[in-house]
Structures are given as structure tokens and as C-alpha cells.
C-alpha atoms as a PDB file:
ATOM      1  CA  UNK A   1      41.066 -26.782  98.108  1.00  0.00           C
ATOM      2  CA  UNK A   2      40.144 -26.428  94.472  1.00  0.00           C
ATOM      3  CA  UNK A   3      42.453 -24.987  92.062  1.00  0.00           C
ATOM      4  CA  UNK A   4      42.779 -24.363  88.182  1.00  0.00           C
ATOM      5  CA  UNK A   5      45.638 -24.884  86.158  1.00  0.00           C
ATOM      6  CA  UNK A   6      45.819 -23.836  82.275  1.00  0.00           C
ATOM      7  CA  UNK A   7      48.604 -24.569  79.997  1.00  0.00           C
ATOM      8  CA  UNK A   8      48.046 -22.305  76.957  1.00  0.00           C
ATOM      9  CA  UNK A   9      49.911 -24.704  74.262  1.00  0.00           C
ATOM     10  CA  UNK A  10      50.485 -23.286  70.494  1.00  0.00           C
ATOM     11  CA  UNK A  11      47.381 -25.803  68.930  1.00  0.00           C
ATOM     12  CA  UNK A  12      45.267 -26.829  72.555  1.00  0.00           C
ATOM     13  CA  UNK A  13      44.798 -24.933  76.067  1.00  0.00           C
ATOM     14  CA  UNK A  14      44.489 -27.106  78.696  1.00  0.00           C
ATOM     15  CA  UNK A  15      42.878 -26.523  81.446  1.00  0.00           C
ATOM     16  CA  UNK A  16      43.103 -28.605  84.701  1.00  0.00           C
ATOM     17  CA  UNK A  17      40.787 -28.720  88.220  1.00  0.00           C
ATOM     18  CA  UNK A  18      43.550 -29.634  90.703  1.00  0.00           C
ATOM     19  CA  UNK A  19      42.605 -30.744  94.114  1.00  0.00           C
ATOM     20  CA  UNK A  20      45.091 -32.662  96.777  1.00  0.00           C
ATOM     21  CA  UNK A  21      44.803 -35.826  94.667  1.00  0.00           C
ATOM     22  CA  UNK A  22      46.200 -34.019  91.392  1.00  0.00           C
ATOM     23  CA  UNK A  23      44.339 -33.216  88.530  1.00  0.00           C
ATOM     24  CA  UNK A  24      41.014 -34.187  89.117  1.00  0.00           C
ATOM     25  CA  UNK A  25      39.528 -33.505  85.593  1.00  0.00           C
ATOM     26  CA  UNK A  26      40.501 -31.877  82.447  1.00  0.00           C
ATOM     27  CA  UNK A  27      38.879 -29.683  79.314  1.00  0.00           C
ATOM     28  CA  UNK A  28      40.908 -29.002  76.255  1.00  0.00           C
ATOM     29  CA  UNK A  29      40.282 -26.466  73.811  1.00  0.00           C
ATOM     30  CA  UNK A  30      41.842 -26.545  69.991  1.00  0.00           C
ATOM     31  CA  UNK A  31      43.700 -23.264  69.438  1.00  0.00           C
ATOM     32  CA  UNK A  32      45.090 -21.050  66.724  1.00  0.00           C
ATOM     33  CA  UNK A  33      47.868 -18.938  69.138  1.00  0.00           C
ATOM     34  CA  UNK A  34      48.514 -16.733  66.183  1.00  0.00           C
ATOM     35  CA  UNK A  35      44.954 -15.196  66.407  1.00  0.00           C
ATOM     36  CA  UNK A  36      45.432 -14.187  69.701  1.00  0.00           C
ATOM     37  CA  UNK A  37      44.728 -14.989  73.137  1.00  0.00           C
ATOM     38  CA  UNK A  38      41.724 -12.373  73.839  1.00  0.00           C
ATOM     39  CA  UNK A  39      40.020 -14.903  71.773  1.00  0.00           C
ATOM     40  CA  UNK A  40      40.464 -17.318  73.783  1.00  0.00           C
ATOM     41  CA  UNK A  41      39.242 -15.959  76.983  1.00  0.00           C
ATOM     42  CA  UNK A  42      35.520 -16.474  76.587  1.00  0.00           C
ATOM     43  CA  UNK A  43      36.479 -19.823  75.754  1.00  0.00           C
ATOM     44  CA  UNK A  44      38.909 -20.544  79.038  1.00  0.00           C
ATOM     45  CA  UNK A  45      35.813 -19.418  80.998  1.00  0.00           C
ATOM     46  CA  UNK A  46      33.617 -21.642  79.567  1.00  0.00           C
ATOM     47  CA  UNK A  47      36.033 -24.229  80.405  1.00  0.00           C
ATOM     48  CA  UNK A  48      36.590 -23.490  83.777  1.00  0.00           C
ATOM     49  CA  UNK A  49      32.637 -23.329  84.469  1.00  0.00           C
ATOM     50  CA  UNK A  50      32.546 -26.487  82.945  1.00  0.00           C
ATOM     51  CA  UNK A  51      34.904 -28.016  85.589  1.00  0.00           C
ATOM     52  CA  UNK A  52      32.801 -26.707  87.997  1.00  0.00           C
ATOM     53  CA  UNK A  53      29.344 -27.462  87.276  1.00  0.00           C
ATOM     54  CA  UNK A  54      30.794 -30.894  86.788  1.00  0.00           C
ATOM     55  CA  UNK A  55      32.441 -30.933  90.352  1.00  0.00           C
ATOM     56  CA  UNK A  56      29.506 -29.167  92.174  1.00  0.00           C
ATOM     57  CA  UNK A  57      31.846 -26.443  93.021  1.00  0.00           C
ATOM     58  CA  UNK A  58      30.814 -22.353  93.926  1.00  0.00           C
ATOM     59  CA  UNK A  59      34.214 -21.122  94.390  1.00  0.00           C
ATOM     60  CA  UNK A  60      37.966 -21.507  93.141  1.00  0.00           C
ATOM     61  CA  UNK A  61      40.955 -21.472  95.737  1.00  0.00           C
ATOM     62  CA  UNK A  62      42.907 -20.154  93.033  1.00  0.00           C
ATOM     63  CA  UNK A  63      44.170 -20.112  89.067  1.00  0.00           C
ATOM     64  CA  UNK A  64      47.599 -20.605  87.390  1.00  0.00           C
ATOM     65  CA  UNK A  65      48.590 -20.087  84.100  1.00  0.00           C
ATOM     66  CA  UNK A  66      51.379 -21.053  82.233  1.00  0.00           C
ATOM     67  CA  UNK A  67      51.977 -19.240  79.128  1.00  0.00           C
ATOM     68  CA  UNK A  68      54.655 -19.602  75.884  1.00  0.00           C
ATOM     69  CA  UNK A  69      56.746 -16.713  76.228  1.00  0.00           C
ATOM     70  CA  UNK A  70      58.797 -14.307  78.791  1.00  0.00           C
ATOM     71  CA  UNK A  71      56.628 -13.922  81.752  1.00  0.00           C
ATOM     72  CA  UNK A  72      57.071 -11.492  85.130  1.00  0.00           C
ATOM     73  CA  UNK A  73      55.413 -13.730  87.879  1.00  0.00           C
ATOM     74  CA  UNK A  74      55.808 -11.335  90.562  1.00  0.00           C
ATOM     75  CA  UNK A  75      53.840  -8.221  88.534  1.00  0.00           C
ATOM     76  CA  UNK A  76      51.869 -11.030  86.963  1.00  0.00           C
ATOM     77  CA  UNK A  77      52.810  -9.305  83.566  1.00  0.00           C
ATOM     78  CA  UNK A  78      53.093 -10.835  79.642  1.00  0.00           C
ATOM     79  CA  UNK A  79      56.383  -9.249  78.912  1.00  0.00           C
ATOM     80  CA  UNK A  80      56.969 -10.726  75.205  1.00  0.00           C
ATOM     81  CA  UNK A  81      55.578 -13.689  72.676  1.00  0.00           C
ATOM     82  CA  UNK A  82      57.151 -14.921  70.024  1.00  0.00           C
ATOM     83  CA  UNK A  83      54.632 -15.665  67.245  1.00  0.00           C
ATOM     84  CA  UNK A  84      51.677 -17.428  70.022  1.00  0.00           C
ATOM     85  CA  UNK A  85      48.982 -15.028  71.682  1.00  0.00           C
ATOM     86  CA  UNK A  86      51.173 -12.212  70.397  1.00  0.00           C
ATOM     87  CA  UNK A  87      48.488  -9.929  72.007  1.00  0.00           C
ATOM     88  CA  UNK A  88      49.353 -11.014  75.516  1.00  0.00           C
ATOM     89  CA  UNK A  89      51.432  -7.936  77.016  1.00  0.00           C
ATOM     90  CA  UNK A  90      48.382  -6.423  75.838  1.00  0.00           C
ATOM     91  CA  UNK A  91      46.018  -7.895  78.713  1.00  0.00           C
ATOM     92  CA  UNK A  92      45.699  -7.507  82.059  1.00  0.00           C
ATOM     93  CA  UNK A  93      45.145 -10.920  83.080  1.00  0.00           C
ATOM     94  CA  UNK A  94      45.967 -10.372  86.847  1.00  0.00           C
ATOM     95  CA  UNK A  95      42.626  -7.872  86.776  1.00  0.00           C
ATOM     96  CA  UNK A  96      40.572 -10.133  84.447  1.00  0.00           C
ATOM     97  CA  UNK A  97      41.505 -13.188  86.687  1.00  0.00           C
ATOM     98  CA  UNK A  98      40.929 -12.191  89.497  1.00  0.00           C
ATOM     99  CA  UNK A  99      37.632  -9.805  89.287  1.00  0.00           C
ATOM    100  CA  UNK A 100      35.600 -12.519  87.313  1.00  0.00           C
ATOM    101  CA  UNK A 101      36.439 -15.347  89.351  1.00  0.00           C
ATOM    102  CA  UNK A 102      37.669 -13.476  93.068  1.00  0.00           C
ATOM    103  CA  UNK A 103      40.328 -15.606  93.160  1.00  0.00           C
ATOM    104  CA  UNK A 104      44.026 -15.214  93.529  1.00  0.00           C
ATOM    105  CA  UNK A 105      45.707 -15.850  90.105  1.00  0.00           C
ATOM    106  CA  UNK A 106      48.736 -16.308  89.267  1.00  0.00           C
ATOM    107  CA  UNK A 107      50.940 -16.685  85.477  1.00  0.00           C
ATOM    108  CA  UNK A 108      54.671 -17.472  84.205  1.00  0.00           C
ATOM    109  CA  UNK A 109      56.189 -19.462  81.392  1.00  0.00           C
ATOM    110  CA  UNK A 110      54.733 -22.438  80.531  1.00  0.00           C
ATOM    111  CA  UNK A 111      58.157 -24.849  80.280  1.00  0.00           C
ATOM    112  CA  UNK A 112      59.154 -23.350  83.730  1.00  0.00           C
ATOM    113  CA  UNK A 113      55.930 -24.351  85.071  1.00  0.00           C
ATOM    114  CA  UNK A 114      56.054 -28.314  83.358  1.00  0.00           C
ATOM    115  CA  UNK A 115      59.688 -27.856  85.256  1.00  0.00           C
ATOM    116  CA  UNK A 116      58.359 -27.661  88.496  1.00  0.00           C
ATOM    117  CA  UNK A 117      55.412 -30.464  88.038  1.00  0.00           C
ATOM    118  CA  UNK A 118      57.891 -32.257  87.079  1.00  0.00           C
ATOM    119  CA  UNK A 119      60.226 -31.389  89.931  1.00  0.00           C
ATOM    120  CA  UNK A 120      57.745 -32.102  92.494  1.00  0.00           C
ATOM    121  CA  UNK A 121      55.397 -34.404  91.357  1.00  0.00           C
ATOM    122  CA  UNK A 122      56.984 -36.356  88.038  1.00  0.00           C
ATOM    123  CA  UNK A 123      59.730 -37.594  87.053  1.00  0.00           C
ATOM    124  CA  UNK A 124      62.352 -35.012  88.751  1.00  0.00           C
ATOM    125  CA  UNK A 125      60.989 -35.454  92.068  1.00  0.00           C
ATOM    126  CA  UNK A 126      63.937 -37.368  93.524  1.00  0.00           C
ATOM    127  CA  UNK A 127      66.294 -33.988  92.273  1.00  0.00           C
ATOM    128  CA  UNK A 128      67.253 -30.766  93.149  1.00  0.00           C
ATOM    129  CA  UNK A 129      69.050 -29.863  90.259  1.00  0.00           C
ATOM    130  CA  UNK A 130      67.355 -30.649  86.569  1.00  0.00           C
ATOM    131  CA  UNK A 131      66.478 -29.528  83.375  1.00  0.00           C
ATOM    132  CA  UNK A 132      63.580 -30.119  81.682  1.00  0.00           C
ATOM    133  CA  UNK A 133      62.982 -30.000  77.841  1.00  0.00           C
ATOM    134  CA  UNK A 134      59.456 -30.220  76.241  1.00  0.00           C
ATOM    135  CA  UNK A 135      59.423 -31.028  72.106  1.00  0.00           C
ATOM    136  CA  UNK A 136      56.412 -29.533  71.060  1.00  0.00           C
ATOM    137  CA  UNK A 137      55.311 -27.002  68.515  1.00  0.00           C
ATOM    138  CA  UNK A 138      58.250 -25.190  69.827  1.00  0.00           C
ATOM    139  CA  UNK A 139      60.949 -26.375  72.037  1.00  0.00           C
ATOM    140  CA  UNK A 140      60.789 -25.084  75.636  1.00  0.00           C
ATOM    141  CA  UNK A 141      63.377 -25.641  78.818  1.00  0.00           C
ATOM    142  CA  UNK A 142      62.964 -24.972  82.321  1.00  0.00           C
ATOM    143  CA  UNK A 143      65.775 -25.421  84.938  1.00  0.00           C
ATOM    144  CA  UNK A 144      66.168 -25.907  88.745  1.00  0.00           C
ATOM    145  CA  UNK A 145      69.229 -25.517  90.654  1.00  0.00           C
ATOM    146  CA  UNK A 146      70.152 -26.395  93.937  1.00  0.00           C
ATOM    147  CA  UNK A 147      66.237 -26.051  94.780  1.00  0.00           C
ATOM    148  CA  UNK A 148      65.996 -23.108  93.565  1.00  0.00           C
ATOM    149  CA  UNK A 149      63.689 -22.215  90.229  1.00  0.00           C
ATOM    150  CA  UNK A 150      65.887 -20.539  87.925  1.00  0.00           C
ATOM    151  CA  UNK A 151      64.212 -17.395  86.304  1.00  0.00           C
ATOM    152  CA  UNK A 152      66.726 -13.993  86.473  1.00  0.00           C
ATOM    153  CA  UNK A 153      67.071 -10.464  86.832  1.00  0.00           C
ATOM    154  CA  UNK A 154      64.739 -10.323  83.596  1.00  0.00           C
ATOM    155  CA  UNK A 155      62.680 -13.645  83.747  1.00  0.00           C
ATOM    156  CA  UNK A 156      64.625 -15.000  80.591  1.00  0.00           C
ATOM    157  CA  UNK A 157      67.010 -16.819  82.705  1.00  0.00           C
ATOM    158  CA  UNK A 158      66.546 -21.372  81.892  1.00  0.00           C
ATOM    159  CA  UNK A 159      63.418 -21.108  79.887  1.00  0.00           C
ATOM    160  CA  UNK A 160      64.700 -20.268  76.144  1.00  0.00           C
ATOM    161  CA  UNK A 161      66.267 -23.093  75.932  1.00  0.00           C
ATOM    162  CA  UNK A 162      64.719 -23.551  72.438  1.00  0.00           C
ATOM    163  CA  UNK A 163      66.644 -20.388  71.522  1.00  0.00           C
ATOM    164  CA  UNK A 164      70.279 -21.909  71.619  1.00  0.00           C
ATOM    165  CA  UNK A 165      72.082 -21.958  68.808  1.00  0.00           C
ATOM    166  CA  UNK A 166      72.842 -25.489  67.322  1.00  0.00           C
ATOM    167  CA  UNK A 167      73.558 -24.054  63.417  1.00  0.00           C
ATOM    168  CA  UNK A 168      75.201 -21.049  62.973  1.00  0.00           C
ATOM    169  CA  UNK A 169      74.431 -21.543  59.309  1.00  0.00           C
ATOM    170  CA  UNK A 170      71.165 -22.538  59.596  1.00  0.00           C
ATOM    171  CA  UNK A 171      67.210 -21.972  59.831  1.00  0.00           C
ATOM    172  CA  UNK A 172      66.081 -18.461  60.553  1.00  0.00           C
ATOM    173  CA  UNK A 173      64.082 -18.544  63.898  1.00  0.00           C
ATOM    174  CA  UNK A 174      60.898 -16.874  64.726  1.00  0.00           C
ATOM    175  CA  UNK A 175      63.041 -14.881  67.536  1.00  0.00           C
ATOM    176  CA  UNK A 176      65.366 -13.578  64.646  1.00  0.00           C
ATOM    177  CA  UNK A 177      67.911 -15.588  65.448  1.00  0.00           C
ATOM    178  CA  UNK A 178      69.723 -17.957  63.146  1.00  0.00           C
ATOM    179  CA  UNK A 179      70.289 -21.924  63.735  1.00  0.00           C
ATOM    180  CA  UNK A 180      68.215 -21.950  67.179  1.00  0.00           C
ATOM    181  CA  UNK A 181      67.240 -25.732  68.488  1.00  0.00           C
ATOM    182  CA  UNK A 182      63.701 -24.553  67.269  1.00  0.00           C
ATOM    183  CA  UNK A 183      64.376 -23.589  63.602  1.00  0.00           C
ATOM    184  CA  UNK A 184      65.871 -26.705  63.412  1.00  0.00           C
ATOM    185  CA  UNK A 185      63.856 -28.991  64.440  1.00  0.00           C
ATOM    186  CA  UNK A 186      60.359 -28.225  66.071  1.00  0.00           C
ATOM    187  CA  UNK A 187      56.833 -28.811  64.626  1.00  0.00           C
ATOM    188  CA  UNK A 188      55.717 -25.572  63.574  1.00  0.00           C
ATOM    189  CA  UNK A 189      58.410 -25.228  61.085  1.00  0.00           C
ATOM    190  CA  UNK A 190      58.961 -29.275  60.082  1.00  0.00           C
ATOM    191  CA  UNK A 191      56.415 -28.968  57.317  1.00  0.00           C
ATOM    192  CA  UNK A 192      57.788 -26.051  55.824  1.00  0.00           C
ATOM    193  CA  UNK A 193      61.320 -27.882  55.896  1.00  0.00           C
ATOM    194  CA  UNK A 194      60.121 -31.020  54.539  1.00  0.00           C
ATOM    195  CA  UNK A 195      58.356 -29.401  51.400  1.00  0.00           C
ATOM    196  CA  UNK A 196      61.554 -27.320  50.691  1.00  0.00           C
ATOM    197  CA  UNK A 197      63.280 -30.462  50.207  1.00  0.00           C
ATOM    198  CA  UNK A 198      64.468 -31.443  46.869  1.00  0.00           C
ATOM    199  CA  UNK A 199      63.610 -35.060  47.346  1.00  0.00           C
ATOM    200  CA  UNK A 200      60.086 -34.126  48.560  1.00  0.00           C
ATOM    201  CA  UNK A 201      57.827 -34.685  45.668  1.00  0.00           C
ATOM    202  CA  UNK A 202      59.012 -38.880  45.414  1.00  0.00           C
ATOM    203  CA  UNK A 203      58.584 -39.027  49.514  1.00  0.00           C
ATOM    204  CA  UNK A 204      55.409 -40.438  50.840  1.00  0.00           C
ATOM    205  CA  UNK A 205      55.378 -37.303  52.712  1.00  0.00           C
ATOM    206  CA  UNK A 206      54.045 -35.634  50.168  1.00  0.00           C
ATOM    207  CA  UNK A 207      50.398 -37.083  50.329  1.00  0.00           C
ATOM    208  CA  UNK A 208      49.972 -35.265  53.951  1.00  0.00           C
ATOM    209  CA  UNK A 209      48.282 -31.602  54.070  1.00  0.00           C
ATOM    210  CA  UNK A 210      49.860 -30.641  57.148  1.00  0.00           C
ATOM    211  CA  UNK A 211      53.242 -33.018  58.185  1.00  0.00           C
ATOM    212  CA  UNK A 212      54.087 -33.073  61.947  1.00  0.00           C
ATOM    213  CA  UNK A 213      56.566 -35.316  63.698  1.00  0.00           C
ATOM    214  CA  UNK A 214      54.444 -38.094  64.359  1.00  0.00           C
ATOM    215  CA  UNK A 215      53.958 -38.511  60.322  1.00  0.00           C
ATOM    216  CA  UNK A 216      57.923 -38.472  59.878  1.00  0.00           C
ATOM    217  CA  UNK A 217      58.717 -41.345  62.928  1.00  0.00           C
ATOM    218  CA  UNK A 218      55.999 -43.453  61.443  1.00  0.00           C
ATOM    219  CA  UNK A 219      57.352 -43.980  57.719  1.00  0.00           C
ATOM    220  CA  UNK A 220      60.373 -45.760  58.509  1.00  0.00           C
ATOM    221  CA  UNK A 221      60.885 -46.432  55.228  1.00  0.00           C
ATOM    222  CA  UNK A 222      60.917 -43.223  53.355  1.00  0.00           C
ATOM    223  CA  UNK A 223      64.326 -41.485  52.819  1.00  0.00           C
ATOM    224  CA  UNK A 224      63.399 -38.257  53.258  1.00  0.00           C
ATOM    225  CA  UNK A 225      61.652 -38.825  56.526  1.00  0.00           C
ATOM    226  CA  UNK A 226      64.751 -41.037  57.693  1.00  0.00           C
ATOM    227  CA  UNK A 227      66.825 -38.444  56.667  1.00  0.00           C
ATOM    228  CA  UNK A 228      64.555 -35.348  58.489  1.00  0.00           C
ATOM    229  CA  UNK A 229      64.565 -38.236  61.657  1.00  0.00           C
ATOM    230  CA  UNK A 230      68.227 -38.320  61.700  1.00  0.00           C
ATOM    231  CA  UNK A 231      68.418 -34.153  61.629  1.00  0.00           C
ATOM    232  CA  UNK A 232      66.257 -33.628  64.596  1.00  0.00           C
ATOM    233  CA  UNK A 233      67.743 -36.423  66.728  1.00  0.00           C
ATOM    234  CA  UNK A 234      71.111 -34.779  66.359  1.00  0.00           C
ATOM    235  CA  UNK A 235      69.521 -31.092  67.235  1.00  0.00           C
ATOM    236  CA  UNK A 236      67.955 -32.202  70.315  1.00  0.00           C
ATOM    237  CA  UNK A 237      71.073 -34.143  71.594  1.00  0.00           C
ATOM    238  CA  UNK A 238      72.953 -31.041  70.799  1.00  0.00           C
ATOM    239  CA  UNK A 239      70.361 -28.740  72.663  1.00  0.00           C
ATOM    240  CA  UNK A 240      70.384 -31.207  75.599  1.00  0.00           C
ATOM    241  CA  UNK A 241      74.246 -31.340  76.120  1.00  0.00           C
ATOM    242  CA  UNK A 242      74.317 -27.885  75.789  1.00  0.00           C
ATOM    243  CA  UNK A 243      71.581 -27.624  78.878  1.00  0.00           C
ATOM    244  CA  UNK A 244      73.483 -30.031  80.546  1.00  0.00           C
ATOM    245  CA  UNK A 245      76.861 -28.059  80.068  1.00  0.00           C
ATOM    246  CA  UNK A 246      75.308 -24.891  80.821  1.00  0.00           C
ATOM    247  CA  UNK A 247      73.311 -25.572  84.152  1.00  0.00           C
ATOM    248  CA  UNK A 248      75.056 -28.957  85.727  1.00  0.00           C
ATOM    249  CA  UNK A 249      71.367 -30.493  86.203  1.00  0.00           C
ATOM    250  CA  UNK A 250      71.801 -34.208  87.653  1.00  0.00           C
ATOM    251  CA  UNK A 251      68.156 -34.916  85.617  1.00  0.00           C
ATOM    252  CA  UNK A 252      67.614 -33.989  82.043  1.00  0.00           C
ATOM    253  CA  UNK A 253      63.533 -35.196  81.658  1.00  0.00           C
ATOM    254  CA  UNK A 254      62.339 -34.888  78.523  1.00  0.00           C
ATOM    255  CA  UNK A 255      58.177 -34.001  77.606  1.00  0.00           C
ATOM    256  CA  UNK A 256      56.158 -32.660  74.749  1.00  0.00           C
ATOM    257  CA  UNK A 257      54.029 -33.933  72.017  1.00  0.00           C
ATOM    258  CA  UNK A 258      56.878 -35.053  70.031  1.00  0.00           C
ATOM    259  CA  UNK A 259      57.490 -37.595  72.700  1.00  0.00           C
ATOM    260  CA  UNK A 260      55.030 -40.199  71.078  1.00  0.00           C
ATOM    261  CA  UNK A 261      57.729 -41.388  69.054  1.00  0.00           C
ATOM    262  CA  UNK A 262      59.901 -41.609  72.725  1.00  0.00           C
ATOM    263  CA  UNK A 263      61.039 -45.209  71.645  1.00  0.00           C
ATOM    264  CA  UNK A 264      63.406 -43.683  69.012  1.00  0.00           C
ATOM    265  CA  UNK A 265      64.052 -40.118  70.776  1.00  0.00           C
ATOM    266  CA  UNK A 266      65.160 -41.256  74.140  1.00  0.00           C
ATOM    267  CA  UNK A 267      67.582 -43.937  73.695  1.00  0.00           C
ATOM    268  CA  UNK A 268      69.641 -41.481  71.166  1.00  0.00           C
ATOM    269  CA  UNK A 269      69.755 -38.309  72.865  1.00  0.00           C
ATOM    270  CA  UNK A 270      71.027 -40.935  75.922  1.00  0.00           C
ATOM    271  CA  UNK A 271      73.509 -42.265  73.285  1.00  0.00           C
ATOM    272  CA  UNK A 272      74.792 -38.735  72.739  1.00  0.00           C
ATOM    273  CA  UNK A 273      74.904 -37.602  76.387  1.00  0.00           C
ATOM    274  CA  UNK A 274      76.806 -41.039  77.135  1.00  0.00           C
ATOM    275  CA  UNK A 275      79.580 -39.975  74.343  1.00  0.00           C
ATOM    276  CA  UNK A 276      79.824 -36.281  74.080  1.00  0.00           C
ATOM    277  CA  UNK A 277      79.281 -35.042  77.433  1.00  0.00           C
ATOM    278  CA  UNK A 278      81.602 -33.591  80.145  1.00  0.00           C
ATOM    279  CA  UNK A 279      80.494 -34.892  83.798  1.00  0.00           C
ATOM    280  CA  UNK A 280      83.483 -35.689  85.813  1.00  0.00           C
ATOM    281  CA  UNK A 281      81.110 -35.912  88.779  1.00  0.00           C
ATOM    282  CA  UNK A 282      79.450 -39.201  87.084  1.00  0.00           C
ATOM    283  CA  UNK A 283      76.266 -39.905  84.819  1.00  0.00           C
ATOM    284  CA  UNK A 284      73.772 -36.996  83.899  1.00  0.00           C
ATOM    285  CA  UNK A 285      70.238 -39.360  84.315  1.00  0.00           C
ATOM    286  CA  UNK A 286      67.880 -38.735  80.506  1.00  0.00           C
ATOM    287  CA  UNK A 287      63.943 -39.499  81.781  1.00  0.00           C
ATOM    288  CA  UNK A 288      60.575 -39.539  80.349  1.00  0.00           C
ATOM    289  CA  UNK A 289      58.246 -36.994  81.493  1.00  0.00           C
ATOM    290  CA  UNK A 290      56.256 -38.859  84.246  1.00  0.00           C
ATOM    291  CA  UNK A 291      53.056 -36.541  83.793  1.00  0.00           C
ATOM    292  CA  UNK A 292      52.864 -34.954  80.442  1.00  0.00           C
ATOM    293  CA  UNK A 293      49.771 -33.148  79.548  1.00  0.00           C
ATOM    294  CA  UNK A 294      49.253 -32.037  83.039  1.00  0.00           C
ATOM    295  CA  UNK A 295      52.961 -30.782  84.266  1.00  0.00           C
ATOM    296  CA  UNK A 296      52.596 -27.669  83.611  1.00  0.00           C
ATOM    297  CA  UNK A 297      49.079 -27.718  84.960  1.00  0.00           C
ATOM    298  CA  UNK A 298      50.489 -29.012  88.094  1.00  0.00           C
ATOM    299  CA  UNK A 299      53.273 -26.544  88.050  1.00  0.00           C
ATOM    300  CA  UNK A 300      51.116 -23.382  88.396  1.00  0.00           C
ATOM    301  CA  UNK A 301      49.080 -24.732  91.014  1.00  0.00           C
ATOM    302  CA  UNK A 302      52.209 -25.048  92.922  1.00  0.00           C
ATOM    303  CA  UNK A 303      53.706 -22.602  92.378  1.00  0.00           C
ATOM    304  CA  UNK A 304      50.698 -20.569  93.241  1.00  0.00           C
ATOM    305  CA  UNK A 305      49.671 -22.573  96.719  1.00  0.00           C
ATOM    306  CA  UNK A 306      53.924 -21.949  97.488  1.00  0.00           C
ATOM    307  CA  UNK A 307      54.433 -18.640  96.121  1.00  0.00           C
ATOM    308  CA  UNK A 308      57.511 -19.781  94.528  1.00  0.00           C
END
């Protein structure tokens, strides 16, 4: 049983060949989401015969993709974006899928999908009841309770966590909202932050066309980047005790891009749960994504082999 797994990401689309042993091998594409994902189609394909020829393989068992924004996995239906592949509602992907490659396919949100690689393959895998949180160009959550993948009446439900509000007073979000975990600290709008900042032009931060989180964790001895390092760390601990508050998760694990810089993120956002959250029950358990590039990957194909 062969099986593809893409995890359309804000700047790369992966795209995974799954088999029984995991992922088996891997093409990734650099991506502009704001131009669209019809785009990108041609270029998926390409990938996917790539994977193929490679493996010796005629036929798929299946495809899975997990995409950034609110997703109906039963119609198999974009429902809304929020500034990545904004044309998505747009497509029929279920048809496209399905005709060119006559195989079953199958779609939902891409941090719900990383939730359930996680859940059954990563780091989660010894829990029915987690939350995961993935730092990346935007910030994503995905939540299981009591076995069960959380996704509501409207398919909102666990996966926005990047839309909770940490600053009343703060940021305006790309979803219209003010002071969401995203505004505040994710990479598409770091840069923008950074170069608003008064103190900008004397911070070594300045010599960088495009700044992104790893540039900020590596110069440990700028103020302004200390200072911007100090901001997000307190965001994400407040997003995280908020997840942990709202769903009762026994696992938080923690994935994304961002996570390079894990030996400074982790142990704080641990700090914070340790002092500021309520868990009569005992200790809510912080981990490190155990498969990161590929959980979401992993996720669809499981979801799709388990109709879940």
C-alpha cells in the first residue's frame, strides 16, 4: 500500500510517499501561498510522479492533504483561507484528485492533521488527550480528546488555536482580529514588527532583507532581538496555557519551523506551564514534536486509510 501525503505549508509543500514503514521519500516545493494554490497544482503533480518513477510505482492507494485553513473533510471542501492559497474554496480538489490519479483522496486542516501524526505515530502516541501547537509562518493547534479528533459542528472546533487572543491591545491579525497568538508573534509578521521598532536602525537586525525567527534566537546579543525573544516566549506560553485550560490535554507537543531554536522555546513555555497553570489532576507533560516535517504528512494518510 502506497500512499501520498502533502502538507501545503505558507513558503514549501511537502509532499510525502507513505508506505507501512512511514514516509518512504519526500519532494519539497518552495511556495508563495499568496499567489494561489491553482499554481501549484501542476507542480504537486510533478512531484508526486516524481515519487513514483523513483519507487517503480503504476498506481497510488490513495492521497491526503492537509491544508492552512477551515477545511470540511467529509464533503472534501476548502471552506475559508486566511491570506495562503486564498483561491482554495475555489477548487474542486476532490474531482481533480481523484480523476487524474483514480485514487481516493482525501483533505482537512493541516495542524489537525500534524495532530494526529503526532497522536499516533510521534510524540503523543502514549495519549489520548493532547494538544498540539506548530510555530511556523503562522501558529496552528490541533486537539484530541478522549480519542476522539476534535473538529465541530463547523470544522473550526481545536484548530485556530493561533486565533486566541493574548493582547487585547495589540497587533491586528490577518483574521481581523486584534492581539491573536499570531499577530503577536509568528513569522510572517516578525519582520514587519522588528522594522517598526524604534531601536531598529542600531540592531544588527537591520543588515537582514527578510528577518525570520531563526535570525532573532541567533543574535543573543542584540537588544532588540533579546527584547523581540522575550515577547514571543511570553505569547506562546500564554497561547499554550490557554490550550491547556481550554481542552484539559494531558500532552501539549510542540512543532513548526520555529522549533530550531527549541533549546530556548521549550524549557520556558515549561517554566510557564509549571507556574501559571491550573491542573489539580497533576502535571500537563510540554514535548518536542517527534516527527516534524512529516506529521502532517503522516496525519492524512491516516486519517485517510481510517476514515477518521
Amino acid at each position: 500500500m502506497n500512499y501520498i501525503g502533502i502538507d501545503l505549508g505558507g513558503t514549501r509543500i511537502k509532499i510525502g510517499l507513505v508506505n507501512k514503514e512511514g514516509v518512504a521519500d519526500k519532494v519539497v516545493i518552495d511556495a508563495e501561498s499568496d499567489k494561489g494554490l491553482e499554481t501549484y497544482l501542476p507542480l504537486i503533480d510533478k512531484g508526486i510522479l516524481k515519487l513514483m518513477k523513483k519507487s517503480k510505482l503504476s498506481s497510488l492507494s490513495g492521497i491526503g492533504m492537509a491544508f492552512p485553513g477551515v477545511v470540511n473533510p467529509k464533503s472534501k471542501k476548502i471552506l475559508s483561507t486566511n491570506k495562503k492559497y486564498d483561491d482554495g474554496p475555489e477548487i474542486d480538489l476532490h474531482s481533480y484528485y481523484s480523476k487524474k490519479w483514480s485514487t481516493p483522496f482525501f483533505i482537512d486542516n493541516d495542524s489537525r492533521m500534524a495532530t494526529v501524526g503526532e497522536w499516533k505515530y510521534g510524540a503523543g502516541k502514549d495519549s489520548n488527550d493532547l494538544v498540539m501547537v506548530t510555530l511556523g509562518t503562522g501558529v496552528g493547534t490541533g486537539v484530541v480528546m478522549e480519542g476522539n479528533l476534535l473538529r465541530g459542528k463547523h470544522f473550526k472546533a481545536g484548530c485556530l488555536g493561533g486565533h486566541f487572543v493574548v493582547n487585547y491591545q495589540g497587533k491586528v491579525c490577518t483574521c481581523g482580529n486584534i492581539g491573536c497568538v499570531e499577530a503577536e508573534a509568528a513569522t510572517w509578521n516578525i519582520d514587519q514588527q522588528l522594522r517598526e521598532h524604534t531601536d531598529f536602525s542600531c540592531s544588527v537586525l537591520s543588515g537582514i532583507d527578510k528577518i525570520d525567527f531563526a535570525a532573532v534566537f541567533m543574535a543573543t546579543e542584540d537588544k532588540l532581538a533579546i527584547k523581540m525573544q522575550e515577547h514571543c516566549l511570553e505569547v506562546w506560553s500564554a497561547g499554550v496555557i490557554s490550550y491547556i485550560n481550554a481542552y484539559d490535554p494531558e500532552v501539549v507537543v510542540l512543532g513548526g519551523g520555529v522549533l530550531n531554536s527549541a533549546a530556548k522555546i521549550v524549557p520556558h513555555i515549561r517554566k510557564k506551564i509549571s507556574e501559571n497553570v491550573w491542573t489539580p489532576w497533576g502535571e500537563t507533560s510540554l514535548r518536542l514534536t517527534k516527527l516534524w516535517d512529516n506529521a502532517a504528512i503522516l496525519g492524512t494518510v491516516y486519517s485517510l486509510r481510517n476514515n477518521i
